[in-house]
PDB file of N, CA and C in Angstrom:
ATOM      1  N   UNK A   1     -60.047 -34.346 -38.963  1.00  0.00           N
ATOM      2  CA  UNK A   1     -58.961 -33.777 -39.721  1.00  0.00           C
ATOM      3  C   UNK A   1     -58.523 -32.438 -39.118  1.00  0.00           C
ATOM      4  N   UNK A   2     -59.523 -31.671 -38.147  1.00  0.00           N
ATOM      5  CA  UNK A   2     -59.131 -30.226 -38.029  1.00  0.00           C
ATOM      6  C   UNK A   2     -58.529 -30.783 -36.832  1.00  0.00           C
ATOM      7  N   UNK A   3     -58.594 -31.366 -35.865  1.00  0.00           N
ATOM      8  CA  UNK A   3     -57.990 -31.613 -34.952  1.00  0.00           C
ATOM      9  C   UNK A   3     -56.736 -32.182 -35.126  1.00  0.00           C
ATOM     10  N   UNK A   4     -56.292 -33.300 -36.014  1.00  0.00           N
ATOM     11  CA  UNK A   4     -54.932 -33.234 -36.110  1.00  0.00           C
ATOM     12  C   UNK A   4     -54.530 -32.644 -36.761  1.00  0.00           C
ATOM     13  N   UNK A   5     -54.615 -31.420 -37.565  1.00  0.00           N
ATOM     14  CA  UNK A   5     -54.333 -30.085 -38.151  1.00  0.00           C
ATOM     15  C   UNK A   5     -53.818 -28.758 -36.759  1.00  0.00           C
ATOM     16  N   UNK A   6     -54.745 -28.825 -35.308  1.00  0.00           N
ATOM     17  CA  UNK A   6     -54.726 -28.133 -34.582  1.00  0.00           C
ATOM     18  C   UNK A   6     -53.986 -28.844 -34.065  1.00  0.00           C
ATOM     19  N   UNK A   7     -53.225 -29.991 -33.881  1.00  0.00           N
ATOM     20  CA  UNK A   7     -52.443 -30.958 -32.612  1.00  0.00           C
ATOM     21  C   UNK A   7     -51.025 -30.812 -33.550  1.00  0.00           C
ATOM     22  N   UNK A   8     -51.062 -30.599 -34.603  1.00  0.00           N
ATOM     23  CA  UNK A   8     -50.012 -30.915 -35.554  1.00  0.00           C
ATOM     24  C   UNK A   8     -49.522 -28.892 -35.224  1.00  0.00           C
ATOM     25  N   UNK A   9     -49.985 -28.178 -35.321  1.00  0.00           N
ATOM     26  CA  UNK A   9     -49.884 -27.038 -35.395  1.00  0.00           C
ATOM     27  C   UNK A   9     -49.400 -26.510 -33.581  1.00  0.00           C
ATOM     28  N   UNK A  10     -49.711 -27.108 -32.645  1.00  0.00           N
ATOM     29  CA  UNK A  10     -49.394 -27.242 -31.245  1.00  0.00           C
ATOM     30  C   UNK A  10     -48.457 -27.978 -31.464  1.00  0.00           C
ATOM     31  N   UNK A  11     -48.026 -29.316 -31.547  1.00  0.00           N
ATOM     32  CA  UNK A  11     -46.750 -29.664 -31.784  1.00  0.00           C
ATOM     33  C   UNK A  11     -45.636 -28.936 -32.478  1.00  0.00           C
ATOM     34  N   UNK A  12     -46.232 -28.233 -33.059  1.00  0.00           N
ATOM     35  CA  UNK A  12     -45.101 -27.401 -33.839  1.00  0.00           C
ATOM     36  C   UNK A  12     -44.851 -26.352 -33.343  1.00  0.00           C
ATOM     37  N   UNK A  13     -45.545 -25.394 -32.644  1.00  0.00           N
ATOM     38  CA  UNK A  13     -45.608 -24.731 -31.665  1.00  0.00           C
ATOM     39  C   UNK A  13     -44.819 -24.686 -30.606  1.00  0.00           C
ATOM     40  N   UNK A  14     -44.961 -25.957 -30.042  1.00  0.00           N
ATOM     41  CA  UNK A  14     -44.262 -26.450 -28.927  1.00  0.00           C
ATOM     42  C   UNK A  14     -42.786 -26.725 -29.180  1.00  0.00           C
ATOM     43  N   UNK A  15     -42.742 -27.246 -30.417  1.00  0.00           N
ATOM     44  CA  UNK A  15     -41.366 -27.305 -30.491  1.00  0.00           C
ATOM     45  C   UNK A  15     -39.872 -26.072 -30.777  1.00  0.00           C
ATOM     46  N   UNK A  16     -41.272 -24.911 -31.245  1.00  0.00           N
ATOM     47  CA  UNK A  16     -40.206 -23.618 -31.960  1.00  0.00           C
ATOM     48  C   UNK A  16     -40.468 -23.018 -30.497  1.00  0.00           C
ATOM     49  N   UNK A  17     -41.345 -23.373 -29.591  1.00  0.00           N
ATOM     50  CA  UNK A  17     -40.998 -23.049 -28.092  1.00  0.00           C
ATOM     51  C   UNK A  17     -40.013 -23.064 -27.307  1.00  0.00           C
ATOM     52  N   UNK A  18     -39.842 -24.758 -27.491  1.00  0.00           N
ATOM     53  CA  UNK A  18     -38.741 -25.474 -26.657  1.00  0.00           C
ATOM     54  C   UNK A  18     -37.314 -24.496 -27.557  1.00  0.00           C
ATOM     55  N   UNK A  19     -37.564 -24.836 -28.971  1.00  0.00           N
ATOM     56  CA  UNK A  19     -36.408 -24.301 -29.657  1.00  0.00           C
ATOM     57  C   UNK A  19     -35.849 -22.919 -28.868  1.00  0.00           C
ATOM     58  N   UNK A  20     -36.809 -22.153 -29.448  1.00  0.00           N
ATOM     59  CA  UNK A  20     -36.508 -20.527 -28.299  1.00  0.00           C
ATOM     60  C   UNK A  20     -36.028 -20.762 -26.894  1.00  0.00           C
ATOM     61  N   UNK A  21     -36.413 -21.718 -26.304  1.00  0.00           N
ATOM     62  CA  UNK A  21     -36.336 -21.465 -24.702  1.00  0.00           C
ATOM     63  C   UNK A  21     -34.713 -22.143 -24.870  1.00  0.00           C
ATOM     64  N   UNK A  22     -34.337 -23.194 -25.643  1.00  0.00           N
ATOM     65  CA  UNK A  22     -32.839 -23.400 -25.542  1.00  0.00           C
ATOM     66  C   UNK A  22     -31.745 -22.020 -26.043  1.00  0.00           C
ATOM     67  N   UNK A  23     -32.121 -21.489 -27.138  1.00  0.00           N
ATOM     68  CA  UNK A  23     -31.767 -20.754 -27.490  1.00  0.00           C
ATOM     69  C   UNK A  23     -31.632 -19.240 -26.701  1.00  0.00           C
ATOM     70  N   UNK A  24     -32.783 -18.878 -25.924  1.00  0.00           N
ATOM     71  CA  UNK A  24     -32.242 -18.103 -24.774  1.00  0.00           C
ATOM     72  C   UNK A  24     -31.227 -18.714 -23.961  1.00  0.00           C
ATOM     73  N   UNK A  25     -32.201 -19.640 -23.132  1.00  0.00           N
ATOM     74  CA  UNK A  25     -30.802 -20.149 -22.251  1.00  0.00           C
ATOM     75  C   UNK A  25     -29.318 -19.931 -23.026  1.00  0.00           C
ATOM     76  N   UNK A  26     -28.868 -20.712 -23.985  1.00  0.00           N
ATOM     77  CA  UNK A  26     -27.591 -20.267 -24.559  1.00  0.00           C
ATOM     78  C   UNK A  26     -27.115 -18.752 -24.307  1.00  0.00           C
ATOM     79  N   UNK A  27     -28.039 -17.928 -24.885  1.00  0.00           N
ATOM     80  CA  UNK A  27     -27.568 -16.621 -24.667  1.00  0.00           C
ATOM     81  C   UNK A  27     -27.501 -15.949 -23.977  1.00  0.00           C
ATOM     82  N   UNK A  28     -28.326 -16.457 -22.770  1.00  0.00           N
ATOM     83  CA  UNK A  28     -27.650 -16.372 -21.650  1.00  0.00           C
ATOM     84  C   UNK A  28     -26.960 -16.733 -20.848  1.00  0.00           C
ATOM     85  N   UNK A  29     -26.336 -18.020 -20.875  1.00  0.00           N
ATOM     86  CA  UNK A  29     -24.738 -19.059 -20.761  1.00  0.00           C
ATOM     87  C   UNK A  29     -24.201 -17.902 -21.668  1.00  0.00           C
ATOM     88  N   UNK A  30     -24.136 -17.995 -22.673  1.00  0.00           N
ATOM     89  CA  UNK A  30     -23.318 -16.999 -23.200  1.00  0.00           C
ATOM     90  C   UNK A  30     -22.812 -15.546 -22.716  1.00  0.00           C
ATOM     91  N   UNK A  31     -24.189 -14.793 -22.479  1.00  0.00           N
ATOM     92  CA  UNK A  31     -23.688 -13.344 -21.529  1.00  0.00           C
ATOM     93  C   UNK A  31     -23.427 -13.821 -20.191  1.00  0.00           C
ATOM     94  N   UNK A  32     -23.723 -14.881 -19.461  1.00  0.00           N
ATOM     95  CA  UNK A  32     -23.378 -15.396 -18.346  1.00  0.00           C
ATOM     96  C   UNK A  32     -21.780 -15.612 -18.245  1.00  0.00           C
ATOM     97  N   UNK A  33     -20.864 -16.216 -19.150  1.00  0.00           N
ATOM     98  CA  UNK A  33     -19.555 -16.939 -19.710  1.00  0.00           C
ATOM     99  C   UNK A  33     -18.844 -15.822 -19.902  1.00  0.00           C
ATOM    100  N   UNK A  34     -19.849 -14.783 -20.880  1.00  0.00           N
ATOM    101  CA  UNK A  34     -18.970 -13.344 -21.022  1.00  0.00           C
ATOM    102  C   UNK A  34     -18.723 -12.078 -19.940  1.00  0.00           C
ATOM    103  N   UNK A  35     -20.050 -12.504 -18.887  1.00  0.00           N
ATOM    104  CA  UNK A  35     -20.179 -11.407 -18.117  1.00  0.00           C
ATOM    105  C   UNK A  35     -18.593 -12.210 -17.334  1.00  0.00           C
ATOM    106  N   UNK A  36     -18.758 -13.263 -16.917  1.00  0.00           N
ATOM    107  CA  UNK A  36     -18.124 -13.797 -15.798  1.00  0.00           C
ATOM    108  C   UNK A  36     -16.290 -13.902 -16.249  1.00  0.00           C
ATOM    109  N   UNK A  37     -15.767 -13.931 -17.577  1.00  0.00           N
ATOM    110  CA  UNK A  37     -14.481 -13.708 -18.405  1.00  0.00           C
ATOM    111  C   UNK A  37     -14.215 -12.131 -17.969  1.00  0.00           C
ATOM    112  N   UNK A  38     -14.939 -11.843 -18.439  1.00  0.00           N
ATOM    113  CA  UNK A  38     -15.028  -9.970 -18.113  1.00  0.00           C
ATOM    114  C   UNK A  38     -14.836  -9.872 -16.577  1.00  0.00           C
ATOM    115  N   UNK A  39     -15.360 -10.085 -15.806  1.00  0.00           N
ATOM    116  CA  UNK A  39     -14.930 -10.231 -14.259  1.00  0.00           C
ATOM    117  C   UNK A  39     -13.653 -10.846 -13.844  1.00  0.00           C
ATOM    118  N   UNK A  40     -13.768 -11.691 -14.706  1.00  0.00           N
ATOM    119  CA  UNK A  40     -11.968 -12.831 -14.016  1.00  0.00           C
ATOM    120  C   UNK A  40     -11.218 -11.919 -14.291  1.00  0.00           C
ATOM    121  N   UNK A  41     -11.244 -11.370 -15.706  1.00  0.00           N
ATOM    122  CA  UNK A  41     -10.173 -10.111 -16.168  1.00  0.00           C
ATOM    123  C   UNK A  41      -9.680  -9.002 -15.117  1.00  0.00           C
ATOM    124  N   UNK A  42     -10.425  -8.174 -14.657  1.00  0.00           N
ATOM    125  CA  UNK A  42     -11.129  -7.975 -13.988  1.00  0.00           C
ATOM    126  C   UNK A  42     -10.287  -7.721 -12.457  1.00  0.00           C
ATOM    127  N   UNK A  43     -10.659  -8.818 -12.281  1.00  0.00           N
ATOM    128  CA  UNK A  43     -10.116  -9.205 -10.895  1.00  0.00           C
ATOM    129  C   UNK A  43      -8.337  -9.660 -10.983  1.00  0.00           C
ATOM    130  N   UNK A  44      -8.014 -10.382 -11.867  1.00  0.00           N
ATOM    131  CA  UNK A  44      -6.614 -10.438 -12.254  1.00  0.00           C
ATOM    132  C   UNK A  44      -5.800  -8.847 -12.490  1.00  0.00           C
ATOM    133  N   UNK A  45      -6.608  -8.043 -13.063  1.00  0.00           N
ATOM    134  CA  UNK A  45      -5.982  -7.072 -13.547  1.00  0.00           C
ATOM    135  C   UNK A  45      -6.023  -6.146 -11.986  1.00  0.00           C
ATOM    136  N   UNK A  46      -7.244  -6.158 -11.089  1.00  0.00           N
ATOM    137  CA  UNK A  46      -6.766  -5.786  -9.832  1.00  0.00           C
ATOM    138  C   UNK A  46      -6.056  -6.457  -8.837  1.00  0.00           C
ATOM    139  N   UNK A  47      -5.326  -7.450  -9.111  1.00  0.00           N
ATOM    140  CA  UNK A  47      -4.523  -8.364  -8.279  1.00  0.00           C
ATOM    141  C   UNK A  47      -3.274  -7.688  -9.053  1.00  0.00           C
ATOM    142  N   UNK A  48      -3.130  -7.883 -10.470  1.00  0.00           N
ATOM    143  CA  UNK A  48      -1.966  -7.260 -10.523  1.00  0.00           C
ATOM    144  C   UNK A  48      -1.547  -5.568  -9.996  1.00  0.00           C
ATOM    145  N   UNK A  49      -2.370  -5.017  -9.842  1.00  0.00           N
ATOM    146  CA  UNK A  49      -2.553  -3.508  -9.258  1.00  0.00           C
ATOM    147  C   UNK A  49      -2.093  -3.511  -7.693  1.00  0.00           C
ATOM    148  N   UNK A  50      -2.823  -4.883  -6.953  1.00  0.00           N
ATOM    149  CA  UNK A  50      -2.377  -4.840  -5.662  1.00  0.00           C
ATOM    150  C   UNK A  50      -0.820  -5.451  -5.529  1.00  0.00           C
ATOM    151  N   UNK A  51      -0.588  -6.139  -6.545  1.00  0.00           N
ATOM    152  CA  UNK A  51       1.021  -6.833  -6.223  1.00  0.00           C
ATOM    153  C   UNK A  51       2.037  -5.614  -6.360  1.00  0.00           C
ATOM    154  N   UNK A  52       1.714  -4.802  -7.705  1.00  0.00           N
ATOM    155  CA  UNK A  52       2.430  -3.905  -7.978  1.00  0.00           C
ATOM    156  C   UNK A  52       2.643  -2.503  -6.840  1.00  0.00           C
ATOM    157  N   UNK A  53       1.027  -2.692  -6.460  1.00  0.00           N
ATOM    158  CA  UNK A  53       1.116  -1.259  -5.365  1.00  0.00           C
ATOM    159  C   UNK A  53       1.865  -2.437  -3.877  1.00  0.00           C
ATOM    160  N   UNK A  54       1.793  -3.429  -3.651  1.00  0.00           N
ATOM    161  CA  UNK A  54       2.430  -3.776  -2.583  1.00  0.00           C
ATOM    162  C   UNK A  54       4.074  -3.640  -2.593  1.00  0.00           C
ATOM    163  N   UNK A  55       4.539  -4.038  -3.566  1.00  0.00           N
ATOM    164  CA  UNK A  55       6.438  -4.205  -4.101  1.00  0.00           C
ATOM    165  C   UNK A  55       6.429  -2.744  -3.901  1.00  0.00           C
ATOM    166  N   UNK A  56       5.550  -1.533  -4.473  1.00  0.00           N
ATOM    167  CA  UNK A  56       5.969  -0.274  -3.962  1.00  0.00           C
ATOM    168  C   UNK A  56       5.875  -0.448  -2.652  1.00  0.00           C
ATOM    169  N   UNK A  57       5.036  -0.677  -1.920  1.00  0.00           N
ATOM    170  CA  UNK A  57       5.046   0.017  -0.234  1.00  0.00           C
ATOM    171  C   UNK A  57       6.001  -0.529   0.019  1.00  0.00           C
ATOM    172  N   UNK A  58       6.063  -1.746  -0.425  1.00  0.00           N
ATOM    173  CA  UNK A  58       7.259  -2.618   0.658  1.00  0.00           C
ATOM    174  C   UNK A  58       8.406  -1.570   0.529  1.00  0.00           C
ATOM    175  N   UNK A  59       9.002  -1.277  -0.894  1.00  0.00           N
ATOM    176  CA  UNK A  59      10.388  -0.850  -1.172  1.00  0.00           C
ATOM    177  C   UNK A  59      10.262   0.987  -0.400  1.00  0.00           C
ATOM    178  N   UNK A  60       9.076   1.802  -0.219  1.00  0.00           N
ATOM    179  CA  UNK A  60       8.986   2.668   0.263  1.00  0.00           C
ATOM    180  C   UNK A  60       9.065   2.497   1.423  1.00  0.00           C
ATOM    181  N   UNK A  61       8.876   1.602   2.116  1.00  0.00           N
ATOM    182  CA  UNK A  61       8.725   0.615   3.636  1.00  0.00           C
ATOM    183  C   UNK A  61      10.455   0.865   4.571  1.00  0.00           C
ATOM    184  N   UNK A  62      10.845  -0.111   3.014  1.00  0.00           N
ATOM    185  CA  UNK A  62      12.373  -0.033   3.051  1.00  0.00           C
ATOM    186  C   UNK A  62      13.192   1.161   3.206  1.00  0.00           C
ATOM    187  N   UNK A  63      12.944   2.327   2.115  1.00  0.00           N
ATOM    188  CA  UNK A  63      13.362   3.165   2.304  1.00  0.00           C
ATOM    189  C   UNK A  63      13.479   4.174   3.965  1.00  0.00           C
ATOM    190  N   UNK A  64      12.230   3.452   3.886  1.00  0.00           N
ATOM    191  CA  UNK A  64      11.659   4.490   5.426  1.00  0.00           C
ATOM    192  C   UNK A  64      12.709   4.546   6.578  1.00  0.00           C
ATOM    193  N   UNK A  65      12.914   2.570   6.472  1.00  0.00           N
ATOM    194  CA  UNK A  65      13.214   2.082   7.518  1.00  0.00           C
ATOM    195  C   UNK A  65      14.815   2.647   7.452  1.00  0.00           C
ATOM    196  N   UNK A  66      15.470   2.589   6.308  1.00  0.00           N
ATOM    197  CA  UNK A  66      16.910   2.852   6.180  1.00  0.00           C
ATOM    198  C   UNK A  66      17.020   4.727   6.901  1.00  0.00           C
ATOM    199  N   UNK A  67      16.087   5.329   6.115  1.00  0.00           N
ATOM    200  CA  UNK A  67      16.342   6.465   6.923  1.00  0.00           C
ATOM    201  C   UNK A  67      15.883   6.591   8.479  1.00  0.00           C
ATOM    202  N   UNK A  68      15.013   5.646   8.942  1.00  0.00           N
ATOM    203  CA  UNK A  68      15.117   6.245   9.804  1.00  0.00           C
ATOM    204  C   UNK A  68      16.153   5.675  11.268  1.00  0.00           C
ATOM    205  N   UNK A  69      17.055   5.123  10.555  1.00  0.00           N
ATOM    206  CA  UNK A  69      18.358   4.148  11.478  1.00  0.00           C
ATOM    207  C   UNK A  69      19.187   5.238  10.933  1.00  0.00           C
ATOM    208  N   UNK A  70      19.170   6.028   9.998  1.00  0.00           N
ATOM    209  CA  UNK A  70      19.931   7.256   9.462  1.00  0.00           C
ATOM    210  C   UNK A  70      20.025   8.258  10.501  1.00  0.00           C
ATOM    211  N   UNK A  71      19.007   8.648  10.996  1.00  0.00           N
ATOM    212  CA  UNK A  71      17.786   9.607  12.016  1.00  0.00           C
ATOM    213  C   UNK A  71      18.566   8.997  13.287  1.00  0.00           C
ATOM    214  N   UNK A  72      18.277   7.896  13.533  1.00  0.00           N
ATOM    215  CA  UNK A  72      18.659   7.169  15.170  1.00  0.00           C
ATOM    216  C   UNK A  72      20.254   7.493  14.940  1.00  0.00           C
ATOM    217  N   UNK A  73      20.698   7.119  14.054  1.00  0.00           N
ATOM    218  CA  UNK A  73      22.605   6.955  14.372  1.00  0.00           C
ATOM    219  C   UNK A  73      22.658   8.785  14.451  1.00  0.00           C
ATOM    220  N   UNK A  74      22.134   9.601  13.556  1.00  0.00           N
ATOM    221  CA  UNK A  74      22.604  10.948  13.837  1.00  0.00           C
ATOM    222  C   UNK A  74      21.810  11.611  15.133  1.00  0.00           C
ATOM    223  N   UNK A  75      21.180  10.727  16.326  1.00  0.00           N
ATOM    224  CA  UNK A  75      19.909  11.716  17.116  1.00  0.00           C
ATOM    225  C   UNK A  75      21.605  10.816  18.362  1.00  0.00           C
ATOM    226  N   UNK A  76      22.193   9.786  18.503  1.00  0.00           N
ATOM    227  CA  UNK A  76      23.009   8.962  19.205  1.00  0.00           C
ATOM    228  C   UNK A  76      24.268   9.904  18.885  1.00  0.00           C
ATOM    229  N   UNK A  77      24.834  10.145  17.641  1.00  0.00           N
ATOM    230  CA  UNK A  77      26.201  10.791  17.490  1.00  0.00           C
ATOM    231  C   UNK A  77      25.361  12.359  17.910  1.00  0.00           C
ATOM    232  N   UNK A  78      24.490  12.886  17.920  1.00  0.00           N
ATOM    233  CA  UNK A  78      24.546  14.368  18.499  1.00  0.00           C
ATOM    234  C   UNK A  78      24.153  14.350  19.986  1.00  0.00           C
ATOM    235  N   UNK A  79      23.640  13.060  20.769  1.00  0.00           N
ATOM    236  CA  UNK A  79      24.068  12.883  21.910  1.00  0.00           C
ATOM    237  C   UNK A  79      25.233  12.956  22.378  1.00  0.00           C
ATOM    238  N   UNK A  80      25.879  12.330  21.749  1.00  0.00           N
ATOM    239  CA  UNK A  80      27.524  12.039  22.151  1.00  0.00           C
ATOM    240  C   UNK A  80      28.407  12.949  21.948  1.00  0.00           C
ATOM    241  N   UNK A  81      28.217  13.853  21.017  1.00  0.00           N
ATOM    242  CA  UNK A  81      28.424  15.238  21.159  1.00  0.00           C
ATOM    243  C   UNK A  81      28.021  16.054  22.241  1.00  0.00           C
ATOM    244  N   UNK A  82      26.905  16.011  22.450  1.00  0.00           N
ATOM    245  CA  UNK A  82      26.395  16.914  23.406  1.00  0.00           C
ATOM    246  C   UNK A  82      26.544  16.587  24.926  1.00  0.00           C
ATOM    247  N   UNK A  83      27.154  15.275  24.728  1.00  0.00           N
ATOM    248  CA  UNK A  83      27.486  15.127  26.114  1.00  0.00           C
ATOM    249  C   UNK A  83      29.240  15.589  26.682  1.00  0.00           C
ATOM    250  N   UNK A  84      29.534  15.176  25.001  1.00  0.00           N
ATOM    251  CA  UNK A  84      31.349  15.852  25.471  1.00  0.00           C
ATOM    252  C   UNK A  84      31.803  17.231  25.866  1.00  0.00           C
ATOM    253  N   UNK A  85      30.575  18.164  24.971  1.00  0.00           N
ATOM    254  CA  UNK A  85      30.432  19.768  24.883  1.00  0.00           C
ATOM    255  C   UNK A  85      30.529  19.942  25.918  1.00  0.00           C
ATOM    256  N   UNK A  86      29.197  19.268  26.939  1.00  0.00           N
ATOM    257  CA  UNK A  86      28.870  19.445  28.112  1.00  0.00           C
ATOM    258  C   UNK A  86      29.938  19.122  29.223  1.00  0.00           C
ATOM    259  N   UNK A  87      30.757  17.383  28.886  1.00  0.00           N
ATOM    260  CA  UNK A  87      31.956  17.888  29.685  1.00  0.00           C
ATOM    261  C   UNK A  87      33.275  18.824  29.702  1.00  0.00           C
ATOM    262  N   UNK A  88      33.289  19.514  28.070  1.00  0.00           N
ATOM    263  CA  UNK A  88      34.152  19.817  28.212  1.00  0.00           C
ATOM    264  C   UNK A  88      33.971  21.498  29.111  1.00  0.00           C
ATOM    265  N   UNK A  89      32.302  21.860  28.654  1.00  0.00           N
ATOM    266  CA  UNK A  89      32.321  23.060  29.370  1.00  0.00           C
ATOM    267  C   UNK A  89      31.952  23.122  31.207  1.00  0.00           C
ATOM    268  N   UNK A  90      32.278  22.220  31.549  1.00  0.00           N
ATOM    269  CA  UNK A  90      32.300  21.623  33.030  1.00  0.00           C
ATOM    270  C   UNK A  90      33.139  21.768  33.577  1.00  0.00           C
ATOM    271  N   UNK A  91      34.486  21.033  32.565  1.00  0.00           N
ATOM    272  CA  UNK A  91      36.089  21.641  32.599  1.00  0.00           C
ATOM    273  C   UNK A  91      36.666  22.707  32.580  1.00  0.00           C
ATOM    274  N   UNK A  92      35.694  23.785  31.904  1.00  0.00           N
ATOM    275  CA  UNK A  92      36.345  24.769  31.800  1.00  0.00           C
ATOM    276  C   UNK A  92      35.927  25.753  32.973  1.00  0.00           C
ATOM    277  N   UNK A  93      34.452  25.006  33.258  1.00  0.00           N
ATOM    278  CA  UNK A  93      34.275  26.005  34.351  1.00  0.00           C
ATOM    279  C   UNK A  93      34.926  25.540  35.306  1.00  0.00           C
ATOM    280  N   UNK A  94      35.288  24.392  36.104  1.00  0.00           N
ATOM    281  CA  UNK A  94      36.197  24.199  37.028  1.00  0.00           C
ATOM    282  C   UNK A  94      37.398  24.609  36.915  1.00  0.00           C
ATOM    283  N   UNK A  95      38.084  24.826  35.841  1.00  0.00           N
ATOM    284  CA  UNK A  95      39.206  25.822  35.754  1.00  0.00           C
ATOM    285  C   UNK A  95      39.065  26.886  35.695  1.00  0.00           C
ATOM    286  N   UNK A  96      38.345  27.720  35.437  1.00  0.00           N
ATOM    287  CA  UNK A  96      38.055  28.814  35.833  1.00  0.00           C
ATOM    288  C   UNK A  96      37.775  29.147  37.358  1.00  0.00           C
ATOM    289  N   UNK A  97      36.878  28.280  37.730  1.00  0.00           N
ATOM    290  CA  UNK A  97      36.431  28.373  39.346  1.00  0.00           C
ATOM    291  C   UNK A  97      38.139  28.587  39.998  1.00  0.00           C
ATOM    292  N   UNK A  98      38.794  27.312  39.680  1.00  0.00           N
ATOM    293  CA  UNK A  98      40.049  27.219  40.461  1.00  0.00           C
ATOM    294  C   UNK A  98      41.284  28.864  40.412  1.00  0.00           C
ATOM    295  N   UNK A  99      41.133  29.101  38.569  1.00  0.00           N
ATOM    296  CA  UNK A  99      41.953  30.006  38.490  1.00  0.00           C
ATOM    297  C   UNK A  99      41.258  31.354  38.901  1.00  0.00           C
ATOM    298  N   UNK A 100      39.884  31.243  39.698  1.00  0.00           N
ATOM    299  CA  UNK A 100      39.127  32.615  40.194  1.00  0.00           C
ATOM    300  C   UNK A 100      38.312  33.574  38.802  1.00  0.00           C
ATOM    301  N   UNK A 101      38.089  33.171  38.392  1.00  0.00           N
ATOM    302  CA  UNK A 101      37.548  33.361  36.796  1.00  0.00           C
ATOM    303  C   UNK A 101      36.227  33.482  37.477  1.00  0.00           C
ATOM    304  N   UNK A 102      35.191  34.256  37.469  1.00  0.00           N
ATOM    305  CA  UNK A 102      33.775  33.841  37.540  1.00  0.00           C
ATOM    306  C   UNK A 102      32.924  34.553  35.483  1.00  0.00           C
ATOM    307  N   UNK A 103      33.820  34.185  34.769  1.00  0.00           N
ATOM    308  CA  UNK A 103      32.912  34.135  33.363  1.00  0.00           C
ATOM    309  C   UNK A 103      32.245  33.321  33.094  1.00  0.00           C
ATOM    310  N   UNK A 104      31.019  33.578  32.692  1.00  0.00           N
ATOM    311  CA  UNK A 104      30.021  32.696  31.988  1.00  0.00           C
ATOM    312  C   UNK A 104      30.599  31.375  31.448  1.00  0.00           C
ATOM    313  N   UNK A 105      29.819  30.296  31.970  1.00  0.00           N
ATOM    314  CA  UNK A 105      30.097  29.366  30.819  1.00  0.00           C
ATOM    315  C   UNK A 105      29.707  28.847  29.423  1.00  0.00           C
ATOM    316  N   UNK A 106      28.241  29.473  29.494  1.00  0.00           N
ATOM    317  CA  UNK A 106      27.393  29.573  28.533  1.00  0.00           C
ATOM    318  C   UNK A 106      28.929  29.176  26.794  1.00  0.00           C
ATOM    319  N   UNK A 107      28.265  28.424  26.224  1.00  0.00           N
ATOM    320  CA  UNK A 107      28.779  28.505  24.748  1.00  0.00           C
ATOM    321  C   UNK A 107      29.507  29.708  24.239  1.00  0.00           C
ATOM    322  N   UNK A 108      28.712  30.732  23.921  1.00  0.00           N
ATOM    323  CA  UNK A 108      29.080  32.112  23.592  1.00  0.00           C
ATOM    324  C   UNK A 108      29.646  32.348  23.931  1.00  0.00           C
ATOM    325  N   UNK A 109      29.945  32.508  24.928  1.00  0.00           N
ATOM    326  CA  UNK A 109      31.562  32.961  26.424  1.00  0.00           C
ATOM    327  C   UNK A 109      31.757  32.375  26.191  1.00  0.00           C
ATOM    328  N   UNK A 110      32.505  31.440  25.751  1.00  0.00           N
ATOM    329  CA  UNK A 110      33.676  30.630  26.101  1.00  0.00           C
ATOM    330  C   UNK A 110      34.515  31.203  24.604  1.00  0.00           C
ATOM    331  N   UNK A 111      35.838  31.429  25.010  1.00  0.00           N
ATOM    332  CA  UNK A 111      36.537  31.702  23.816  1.00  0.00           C
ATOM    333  C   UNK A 111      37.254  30.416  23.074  1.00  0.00           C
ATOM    334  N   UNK A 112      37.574  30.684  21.741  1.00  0.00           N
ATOM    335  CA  UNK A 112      38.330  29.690  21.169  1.00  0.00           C
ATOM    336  C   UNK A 112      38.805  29.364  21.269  1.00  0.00           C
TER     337      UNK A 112
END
């Protein structure tokens, strides 16, 4: 009788064992399910961070690029200036040379 009293009491044992050991597992599927929701979040919410910081660079990208064809057309038109200046004060010194003039050609000298 004490022995199936002690086998009955191990069976029962065994079973609020097994019980517990499912019951962790769950709760940990559970913090497992929650840790891993919490991460997806997570990671979505830094994907949206990188889309958002990318549409900025790009459009700062853009901007860049517009000014700096802004930069090139005004570095080309102050060439082209500086090349007419240059012929025109070429002209003036050859007229001068011709009319016996020896004044500076320098900018400053030259009158209006």
């Amino acid at each position: 009788r004490r022995i199936e009293e002690e086998e009955k009491n191990a069976k029962e044992a065994a079973a609020k064992l097994a019980k517990a050991k499912r019951e962790w597992e769950a709760i940990k599927n559970n913090i497992a399910d929650e840790d891993l929701e919490r991460r997806t979040l997570d990671l979505d919410s830094e994907r949206e961070l990188i889309r958002r910081l990318r549409e900025e660079l790009e459009s700062h990208i853009g901007d860049l690029d517009e000014k700096c064809h802004i930069v090139q057309r005004s570095r080309q038109e102050f060439a082209r200036r500086t090349r007419e200046l240059d012929a025109e004060r070429e002209l003036v010194r050859r007229l001068r040379e011709k009319a016996g003039d020896t004044t500076s050609t320098s900018p400053r000298a030259v009158s209006p």
